[in-house]
PDB file of N, CA and C in Angstrom:
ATOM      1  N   UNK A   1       6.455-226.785 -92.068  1.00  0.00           N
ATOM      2  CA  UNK A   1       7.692-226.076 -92.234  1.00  0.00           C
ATOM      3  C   UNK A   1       8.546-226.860 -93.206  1.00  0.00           C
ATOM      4  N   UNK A   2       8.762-225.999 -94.182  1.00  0.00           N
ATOM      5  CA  UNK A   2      10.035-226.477 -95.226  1.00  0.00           C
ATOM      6  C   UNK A   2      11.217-226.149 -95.355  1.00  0.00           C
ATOM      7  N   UNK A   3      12.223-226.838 -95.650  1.00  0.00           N
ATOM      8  CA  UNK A   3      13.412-225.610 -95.805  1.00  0.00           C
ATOM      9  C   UNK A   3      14.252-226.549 -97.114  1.00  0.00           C
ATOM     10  N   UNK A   4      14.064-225.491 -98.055  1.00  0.00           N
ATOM     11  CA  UNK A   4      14.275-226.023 -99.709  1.00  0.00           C
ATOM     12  C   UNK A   4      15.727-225.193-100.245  1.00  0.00           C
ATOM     13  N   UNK A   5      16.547-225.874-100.905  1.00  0.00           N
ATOM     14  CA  UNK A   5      17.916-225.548-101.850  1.00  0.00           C
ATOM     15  C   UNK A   5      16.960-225.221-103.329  1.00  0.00           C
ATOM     16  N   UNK A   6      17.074-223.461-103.681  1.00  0.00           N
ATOM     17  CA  UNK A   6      16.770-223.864-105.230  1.00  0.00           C
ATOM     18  C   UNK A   6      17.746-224.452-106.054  1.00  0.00           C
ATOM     19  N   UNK A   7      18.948-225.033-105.434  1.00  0.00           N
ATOM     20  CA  UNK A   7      19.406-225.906-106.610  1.00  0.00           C
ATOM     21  C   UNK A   7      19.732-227.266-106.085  1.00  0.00           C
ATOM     22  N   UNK A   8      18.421-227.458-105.675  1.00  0.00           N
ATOM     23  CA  UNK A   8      18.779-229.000-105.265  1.00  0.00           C
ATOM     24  C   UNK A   8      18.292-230.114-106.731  1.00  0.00           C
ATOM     25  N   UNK A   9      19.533-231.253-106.608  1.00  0.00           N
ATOM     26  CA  UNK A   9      19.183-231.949-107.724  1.00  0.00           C
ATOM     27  C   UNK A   9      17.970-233.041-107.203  1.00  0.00           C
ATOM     28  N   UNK A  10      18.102-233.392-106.536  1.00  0.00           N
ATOM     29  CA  UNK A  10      17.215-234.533-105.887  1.00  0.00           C
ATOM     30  C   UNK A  10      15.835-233.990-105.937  1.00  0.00           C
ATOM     31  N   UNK A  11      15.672-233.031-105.470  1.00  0.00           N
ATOM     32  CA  UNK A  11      13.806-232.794-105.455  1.00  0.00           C
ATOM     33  C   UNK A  11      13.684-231.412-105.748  1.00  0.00           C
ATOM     34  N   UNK A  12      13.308-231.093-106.751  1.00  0.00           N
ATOM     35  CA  UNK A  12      13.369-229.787-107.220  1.00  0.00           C
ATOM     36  C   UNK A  12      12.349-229.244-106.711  1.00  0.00           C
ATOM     37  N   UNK A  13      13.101-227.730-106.764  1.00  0.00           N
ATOM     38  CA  UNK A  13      12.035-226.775-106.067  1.00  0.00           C
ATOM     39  C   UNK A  13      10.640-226.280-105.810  1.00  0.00           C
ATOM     40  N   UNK A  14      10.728-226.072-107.152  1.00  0.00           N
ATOM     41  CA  UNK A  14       9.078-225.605-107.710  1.00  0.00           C
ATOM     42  C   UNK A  14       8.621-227.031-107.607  1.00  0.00           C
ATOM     43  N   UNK A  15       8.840-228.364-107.246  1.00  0.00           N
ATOM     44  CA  UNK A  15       7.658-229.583-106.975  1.00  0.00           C
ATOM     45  C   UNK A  15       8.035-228.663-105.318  1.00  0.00           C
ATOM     46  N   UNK A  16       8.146-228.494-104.472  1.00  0.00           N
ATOM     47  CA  UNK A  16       8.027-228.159-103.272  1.00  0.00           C
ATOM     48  C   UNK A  16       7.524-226.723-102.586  1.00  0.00           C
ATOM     49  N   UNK A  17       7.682-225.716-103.812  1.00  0.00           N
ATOM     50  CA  UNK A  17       7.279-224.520-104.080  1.00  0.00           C
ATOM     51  C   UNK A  17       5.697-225.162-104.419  1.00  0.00           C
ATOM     52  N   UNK A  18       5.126-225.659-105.052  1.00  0.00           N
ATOM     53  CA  UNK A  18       4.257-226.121-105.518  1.00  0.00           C
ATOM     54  C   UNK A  18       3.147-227.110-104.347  1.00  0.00           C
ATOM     55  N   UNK A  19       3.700-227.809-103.695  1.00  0.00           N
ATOM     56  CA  UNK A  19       3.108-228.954-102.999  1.00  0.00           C
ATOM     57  C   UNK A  19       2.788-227.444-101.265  1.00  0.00           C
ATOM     58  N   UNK A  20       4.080-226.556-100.936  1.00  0.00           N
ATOM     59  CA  UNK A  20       3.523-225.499-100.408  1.00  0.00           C
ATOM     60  C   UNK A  20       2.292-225.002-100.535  1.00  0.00           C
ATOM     61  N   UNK A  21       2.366-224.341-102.037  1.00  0.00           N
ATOM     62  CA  UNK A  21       1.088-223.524-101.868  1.00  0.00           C
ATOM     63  C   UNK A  21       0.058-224.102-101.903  1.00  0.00           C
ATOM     64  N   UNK A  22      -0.068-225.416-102.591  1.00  0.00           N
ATOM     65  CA  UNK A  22      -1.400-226.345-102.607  1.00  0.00           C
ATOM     66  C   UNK A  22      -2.170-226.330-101.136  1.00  0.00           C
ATOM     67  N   UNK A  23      -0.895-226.789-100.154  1.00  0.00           N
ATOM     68  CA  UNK A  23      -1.422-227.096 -98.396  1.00  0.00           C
ATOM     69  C   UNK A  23      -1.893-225.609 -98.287  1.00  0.00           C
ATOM     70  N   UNK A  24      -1.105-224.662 -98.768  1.00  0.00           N
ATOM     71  CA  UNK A  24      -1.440-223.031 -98.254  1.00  0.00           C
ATOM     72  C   UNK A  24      -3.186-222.663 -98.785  1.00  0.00           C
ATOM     73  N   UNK A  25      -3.091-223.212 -99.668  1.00  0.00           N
ATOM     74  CA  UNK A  25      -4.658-223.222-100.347  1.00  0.00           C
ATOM     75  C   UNK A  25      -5.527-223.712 -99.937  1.00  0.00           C
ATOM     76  N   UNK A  26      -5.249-224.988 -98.943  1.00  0.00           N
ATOM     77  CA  UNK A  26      -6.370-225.623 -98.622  1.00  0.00           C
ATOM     78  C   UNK A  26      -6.390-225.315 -96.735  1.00  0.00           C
ATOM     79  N   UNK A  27      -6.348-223.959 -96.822  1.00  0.00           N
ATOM     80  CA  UNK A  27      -5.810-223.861 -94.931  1.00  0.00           C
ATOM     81  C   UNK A  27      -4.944-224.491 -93.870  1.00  0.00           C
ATOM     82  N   UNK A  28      -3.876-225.140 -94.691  1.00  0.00           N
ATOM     83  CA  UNK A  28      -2.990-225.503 -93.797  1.00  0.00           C
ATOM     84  C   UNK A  28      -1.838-224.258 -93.805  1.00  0.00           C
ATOM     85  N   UNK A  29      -1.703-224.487 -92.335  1.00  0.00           N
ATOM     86  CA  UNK A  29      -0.175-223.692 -91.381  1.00  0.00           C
ATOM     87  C   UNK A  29       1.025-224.094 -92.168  1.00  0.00           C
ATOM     88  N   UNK A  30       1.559-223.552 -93.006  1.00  0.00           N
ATOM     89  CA  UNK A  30       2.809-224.469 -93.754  1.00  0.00           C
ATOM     90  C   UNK A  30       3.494-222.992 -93.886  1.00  0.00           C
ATOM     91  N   UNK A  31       4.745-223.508 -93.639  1.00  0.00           N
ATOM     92  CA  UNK A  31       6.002-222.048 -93.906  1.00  0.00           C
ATOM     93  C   UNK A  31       7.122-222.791 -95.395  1.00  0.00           C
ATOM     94  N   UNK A  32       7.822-222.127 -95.999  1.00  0.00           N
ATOM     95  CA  UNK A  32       8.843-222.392 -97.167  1.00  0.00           C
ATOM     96  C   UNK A  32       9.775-221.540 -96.936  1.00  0.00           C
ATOM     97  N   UNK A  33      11.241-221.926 -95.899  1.00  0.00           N
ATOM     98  CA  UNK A  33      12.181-220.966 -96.167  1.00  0.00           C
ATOM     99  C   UNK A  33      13.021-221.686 -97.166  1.00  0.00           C
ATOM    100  N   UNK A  34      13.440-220.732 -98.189  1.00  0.00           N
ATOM    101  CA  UNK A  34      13.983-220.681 -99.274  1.00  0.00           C
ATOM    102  C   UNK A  34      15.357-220.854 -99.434  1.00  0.00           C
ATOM    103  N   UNK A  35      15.786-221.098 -99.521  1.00  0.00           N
ATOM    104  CA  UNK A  35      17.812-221.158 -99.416  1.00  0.00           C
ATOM    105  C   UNK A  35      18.395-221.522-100.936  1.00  0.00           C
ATOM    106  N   UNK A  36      17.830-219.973-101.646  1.00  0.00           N
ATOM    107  CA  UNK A  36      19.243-219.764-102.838  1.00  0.00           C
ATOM    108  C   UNK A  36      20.523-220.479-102.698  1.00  0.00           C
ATOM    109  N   UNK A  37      19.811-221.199-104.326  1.00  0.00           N
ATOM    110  CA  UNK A  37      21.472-221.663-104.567  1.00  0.00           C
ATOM    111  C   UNK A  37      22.332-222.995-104.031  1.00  0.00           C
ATOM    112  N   UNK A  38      21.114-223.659-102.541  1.00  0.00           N
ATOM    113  CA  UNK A  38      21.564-224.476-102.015  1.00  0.00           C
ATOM    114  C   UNK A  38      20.936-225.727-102.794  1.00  0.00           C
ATOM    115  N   UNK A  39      21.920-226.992-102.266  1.00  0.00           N
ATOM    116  CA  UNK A  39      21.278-228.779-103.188  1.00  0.00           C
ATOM    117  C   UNK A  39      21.014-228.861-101.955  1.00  0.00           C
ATOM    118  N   UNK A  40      20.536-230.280-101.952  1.00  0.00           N
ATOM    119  CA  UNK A  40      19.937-231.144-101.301  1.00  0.00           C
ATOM    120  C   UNK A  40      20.925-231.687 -99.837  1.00  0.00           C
ATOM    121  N   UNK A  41      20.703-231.575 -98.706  1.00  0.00           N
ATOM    122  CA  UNK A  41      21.027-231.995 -97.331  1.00  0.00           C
ATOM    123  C   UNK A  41      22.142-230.660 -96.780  1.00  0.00           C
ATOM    124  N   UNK A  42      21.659-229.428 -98.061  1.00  0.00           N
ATOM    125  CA  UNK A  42      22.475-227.684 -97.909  1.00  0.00           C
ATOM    126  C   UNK A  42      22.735-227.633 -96.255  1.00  0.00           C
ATOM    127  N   UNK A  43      21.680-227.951 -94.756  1.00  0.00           N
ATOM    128  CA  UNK A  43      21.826-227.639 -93.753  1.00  0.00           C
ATOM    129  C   UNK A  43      22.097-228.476 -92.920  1.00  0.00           C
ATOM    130  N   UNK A  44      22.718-229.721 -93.152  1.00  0.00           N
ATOM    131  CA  UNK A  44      23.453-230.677 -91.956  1.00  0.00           C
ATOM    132  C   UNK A  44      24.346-229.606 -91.281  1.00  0.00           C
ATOM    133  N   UNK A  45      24.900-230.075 -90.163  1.00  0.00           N
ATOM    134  CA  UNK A  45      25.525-229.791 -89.411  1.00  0.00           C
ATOM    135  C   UNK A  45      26.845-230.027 -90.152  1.00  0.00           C
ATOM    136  N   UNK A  46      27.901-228.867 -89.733  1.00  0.00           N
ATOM    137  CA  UNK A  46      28.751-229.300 -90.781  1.00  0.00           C
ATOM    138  C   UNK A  46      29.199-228.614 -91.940  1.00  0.00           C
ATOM    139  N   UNK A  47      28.252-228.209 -92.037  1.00  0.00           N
ATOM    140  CA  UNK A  47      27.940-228.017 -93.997  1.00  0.00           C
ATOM    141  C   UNK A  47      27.832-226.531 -94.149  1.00  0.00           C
ATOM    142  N   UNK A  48      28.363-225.785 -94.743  1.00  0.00           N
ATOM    143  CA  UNK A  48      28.367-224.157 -95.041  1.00  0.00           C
ATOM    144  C   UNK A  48      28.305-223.342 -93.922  1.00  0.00           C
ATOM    145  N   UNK A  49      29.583-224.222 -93.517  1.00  0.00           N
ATOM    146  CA  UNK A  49      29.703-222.904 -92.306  1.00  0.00           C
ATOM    147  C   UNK A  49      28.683-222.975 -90.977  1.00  0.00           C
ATOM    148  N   UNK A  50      27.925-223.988 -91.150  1.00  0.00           N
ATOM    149  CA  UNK A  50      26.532-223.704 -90.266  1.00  0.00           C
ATOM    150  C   UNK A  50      25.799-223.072 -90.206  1.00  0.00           C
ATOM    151  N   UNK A  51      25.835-222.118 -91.307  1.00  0.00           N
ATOM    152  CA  UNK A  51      25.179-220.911 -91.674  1.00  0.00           C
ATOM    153  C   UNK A  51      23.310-221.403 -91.607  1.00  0.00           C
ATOM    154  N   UNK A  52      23.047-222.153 -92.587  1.00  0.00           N
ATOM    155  CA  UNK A  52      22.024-223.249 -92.967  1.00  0.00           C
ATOM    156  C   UNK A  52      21.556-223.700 -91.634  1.00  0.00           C
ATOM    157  N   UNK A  53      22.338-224.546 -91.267  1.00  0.00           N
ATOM    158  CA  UNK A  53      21.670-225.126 -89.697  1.00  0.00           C
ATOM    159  C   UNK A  53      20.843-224.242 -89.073  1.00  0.00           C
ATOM    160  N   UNK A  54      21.840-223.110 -88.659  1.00  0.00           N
ATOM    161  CA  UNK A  54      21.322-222.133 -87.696  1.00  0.00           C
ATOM    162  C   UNK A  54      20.252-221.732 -88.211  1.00  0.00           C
ATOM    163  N   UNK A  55      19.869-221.752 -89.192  1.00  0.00           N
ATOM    164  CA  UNK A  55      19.103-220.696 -89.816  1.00  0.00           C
ATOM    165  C   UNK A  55      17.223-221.504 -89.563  1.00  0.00           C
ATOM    166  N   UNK A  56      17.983-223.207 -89.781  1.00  0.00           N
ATOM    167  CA  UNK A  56      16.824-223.644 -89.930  1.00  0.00           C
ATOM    168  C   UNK A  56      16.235-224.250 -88.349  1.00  0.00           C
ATOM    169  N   UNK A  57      17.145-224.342 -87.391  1.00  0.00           N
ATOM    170  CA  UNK A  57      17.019-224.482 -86.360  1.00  0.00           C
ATOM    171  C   UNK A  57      16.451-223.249 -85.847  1.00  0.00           C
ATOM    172  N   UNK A  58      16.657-221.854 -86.155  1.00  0.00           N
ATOM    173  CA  UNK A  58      15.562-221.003 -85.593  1.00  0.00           C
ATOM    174  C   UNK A  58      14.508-221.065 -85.961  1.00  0.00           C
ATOM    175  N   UNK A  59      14.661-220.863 -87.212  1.00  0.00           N
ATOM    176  CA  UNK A  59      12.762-220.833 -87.816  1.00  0.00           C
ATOM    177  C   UNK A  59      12.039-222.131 -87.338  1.00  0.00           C
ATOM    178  N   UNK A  60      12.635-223.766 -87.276  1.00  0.00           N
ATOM    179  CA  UNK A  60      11.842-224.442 -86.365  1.00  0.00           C
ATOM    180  C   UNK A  60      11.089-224.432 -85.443  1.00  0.00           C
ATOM    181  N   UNK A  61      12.117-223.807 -84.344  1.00  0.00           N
ATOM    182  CA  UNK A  61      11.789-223.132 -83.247  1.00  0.00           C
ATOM    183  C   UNK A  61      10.849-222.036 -83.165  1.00  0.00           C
ATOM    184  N   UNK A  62      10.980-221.434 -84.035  1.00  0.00           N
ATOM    185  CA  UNK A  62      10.290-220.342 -84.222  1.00  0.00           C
ATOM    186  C   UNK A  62       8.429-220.665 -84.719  1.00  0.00           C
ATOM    187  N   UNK A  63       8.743-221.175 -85.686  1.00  0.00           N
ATOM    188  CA  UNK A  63       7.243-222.099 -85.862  1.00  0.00           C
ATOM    189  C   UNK A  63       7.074-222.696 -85.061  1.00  0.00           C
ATOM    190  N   UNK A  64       7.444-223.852 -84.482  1.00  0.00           N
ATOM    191  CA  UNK A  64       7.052-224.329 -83.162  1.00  0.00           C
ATOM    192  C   UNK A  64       6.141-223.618 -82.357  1.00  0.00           C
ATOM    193  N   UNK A  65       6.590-222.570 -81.820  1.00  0.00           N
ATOM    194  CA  UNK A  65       6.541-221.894 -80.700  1.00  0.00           C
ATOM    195  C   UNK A  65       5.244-221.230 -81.436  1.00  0.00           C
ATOM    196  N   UNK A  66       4.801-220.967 -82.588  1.00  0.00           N
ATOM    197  CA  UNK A  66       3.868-219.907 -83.337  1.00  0.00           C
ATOM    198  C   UNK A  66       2.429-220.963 -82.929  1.00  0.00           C
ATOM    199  N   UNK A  67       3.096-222.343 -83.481  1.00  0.00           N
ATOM    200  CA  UNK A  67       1.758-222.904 -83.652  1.00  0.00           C
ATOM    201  C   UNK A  67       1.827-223.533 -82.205  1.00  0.00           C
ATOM    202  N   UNK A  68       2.252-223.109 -80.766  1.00  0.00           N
ATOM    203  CA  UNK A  68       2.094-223.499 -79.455  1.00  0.00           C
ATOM    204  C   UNK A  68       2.515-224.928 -78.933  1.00  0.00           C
ATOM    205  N   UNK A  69       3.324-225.462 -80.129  1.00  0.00           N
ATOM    206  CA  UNK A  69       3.530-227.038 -79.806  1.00  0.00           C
ATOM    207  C   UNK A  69       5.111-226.991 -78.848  1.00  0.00           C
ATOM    208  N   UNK A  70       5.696-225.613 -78.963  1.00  0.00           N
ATOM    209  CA  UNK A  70       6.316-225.681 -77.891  1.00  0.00           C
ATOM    210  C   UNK A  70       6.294-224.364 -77.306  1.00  0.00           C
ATOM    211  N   UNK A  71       7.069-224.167 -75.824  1.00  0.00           N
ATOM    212  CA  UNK A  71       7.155-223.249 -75.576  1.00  0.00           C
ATOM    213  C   UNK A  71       8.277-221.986 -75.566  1.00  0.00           C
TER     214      UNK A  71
END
């Protein structure tokens, strides 16, 4: 599970868009939620409203729960 700013300065996207599909290619379980527009540490707590957090705290959860590591 990823969760990427396309405008992050620190580690740009497409290297993470990229290093995704590679694992996706070689049969690994890997997810990329995307977050237009956001830089780098976009979903601390805190930070845009919490909009981000929440967002990435479900899909965690949400993968989690897909690949059975929780319940």
């Amino acid at each position: 599970m990823f969760f990427h700013g396309t405008a992050d300065q620190n580690v740009p996207y497409e290297h993470v868009s990229c290093f995704v599909n590679r694992l996706q290619s070689n049969g690994n379980d890997c997810t990329l939620l995307t977050f237009p527009g956001m830089g780098h540490g976009f979903f601390r707590y805190g930070e845009n409203g919490n909009v981000p957090y929440a967002r990435t705290i479900e899909a965690s959860v949400a993968f989690l729960q897909r690949i059975q590591l929780i319940a």
